[in-house]
C-alpha atoms as a PDB file:
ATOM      1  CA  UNK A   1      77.812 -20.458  48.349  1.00  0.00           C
ATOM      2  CA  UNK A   2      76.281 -18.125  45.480  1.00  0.00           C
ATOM      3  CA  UNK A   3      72.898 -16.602  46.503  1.00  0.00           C
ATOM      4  CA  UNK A   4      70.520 -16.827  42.960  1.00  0.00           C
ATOM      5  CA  UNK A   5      69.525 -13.490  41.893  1.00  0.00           C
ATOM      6  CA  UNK A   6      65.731 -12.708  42.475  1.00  0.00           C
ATOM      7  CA  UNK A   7      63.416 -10.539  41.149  1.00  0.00           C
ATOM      8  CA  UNK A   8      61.051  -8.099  43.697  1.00  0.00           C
ATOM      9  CA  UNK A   9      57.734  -9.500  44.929  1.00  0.00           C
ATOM     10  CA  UNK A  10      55.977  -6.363  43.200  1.00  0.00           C
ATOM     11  CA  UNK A  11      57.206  -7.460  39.816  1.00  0.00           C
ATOM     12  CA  UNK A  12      56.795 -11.591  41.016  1.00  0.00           C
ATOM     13  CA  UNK A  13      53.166 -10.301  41.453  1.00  0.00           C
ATOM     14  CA  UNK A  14      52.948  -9.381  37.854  1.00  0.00           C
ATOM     15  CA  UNK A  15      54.407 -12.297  37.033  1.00  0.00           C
ATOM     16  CA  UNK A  16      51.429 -14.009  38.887  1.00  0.00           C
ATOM     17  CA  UNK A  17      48.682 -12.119  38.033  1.00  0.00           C
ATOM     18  CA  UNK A  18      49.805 -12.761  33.760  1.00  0.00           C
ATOM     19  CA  UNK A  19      49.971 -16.452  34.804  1.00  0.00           C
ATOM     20  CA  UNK A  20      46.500 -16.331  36.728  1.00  0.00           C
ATOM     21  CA  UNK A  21      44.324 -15.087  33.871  1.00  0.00           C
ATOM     22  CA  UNK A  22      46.540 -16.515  31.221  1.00  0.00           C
ATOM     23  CA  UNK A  23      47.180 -13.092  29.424  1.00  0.00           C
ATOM     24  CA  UNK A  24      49.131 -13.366  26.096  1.00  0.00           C
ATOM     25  CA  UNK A  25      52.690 -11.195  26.585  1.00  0.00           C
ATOM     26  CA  UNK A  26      55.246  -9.616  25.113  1.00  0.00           C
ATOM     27  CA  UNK A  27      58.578 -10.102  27.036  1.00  0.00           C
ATOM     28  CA  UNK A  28      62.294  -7.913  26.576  1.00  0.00           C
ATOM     29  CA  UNK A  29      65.005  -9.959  27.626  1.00  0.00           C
ATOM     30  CA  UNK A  30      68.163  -8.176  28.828  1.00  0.00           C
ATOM     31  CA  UNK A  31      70.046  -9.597  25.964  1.00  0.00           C
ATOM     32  CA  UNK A  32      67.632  -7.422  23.303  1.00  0.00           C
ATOM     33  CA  UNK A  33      65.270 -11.009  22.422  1.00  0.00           C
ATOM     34  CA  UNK A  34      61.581 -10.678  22.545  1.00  0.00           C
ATOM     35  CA  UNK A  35      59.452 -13.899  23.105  1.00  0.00           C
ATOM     36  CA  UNK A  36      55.591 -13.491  23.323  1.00  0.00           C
ATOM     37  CA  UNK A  37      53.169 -15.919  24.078  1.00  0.00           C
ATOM     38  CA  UNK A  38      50.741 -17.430  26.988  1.00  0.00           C
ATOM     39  CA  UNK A  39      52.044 -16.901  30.545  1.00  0.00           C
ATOM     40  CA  UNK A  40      51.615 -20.442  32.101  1.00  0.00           C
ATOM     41  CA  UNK A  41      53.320 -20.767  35.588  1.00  0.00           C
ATOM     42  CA  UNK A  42      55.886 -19.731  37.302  1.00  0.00           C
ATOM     43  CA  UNK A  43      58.709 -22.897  38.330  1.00  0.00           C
ATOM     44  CA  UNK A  44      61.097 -23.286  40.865  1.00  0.00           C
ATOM     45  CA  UNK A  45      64.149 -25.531  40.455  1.00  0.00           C
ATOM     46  CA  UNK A  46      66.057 -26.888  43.980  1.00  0.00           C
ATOM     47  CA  UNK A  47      68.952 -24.016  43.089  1.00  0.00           C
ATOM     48  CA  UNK A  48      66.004 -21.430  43.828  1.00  0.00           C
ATOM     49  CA  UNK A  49      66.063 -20.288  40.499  1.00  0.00           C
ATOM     50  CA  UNK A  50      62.790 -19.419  39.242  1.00  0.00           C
ATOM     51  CA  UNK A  51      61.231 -19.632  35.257  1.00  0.00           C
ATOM     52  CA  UNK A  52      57.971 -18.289  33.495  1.00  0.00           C
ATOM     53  CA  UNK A  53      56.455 -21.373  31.523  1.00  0.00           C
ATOM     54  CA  UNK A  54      55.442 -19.337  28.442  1.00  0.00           C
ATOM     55  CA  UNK A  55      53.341 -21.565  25.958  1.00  0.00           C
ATOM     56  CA  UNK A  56      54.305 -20.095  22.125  1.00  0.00           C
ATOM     57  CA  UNK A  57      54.878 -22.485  19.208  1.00  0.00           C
ATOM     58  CA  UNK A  58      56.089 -24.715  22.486  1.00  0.00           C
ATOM     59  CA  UNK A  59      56.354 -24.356  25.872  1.00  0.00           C
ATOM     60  CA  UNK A  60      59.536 -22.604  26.633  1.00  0.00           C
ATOM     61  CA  UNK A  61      61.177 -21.394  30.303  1.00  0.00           C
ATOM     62  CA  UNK A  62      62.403 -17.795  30.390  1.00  0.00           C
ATOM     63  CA  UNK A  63      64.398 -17.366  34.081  1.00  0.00           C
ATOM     64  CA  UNK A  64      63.034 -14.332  35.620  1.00  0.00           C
ATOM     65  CA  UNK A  65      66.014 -12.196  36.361  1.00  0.00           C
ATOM     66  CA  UNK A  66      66.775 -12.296  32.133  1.00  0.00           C
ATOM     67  CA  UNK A  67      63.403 -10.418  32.032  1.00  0.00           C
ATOM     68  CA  UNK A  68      63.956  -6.936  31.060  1.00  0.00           C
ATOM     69  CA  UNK A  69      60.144  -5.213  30.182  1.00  0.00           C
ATOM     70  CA  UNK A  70      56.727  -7.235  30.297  1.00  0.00           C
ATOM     71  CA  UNK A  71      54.021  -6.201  28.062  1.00  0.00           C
ATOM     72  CA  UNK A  72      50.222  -7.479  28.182  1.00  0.00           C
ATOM     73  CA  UNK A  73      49.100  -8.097  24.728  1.00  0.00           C
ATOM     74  CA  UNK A  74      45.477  -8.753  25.942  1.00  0.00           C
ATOM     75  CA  UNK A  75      42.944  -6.567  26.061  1.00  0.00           C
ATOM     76  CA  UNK A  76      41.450  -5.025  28.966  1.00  0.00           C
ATOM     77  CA  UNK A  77      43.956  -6.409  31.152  1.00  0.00           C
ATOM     78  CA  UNK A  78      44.503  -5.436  34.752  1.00  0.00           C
ATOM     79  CA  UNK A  79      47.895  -4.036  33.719  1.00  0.00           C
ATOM     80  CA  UNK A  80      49.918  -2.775  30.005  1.00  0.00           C
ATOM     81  CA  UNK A  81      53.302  -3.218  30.839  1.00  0.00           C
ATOM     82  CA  UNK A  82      55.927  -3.400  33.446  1.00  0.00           C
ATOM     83  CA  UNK A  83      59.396  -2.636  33.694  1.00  0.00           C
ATOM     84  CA  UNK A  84      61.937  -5.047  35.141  1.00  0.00           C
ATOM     85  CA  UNK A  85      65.063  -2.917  35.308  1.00  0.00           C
END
């Protein structure tokens, strides 16, 4: 059976703390698309793959692993920007 990529628990944390206080970002994908908006939640589907709800025009799911760079577009955040790769 195919084991679903996963992303490190350091970067999962940054994942968490964006989603905690709701900090507007700025994500890379690995296939050169950026998508910004309102980190949400993260969501787990029964194949273990996991998603960032990101709240833009609409609420959209970005799969972690496809996340290249995440950038904090709110101010006096805990962190600026984290790299994925």
């Amino acid at each position: 059976m195919h084991q679903p990529a996963i992303i490190s628990c350091a970067l999962h944390d940054y994942i968490e703390i964006a989603c905690l206080y709701g900090y507007q970002i700025k994500l890379l994908l690995k296939d050169g698309q950026t998508v910004a908006g309102k980190a949400i939640n993260i969501l787990s589907t029964p194949e273990k793959r996991e998603y960032l709800l990101l709240a833009c025009e609409q609420q959209i799911k970005i799969e972690l692993i496809e996340i290249k760079e995440l950038q904090v577009l709110t101010p006096q955040a805990k962190f600026q920007s984290v790299s994925f790769t």
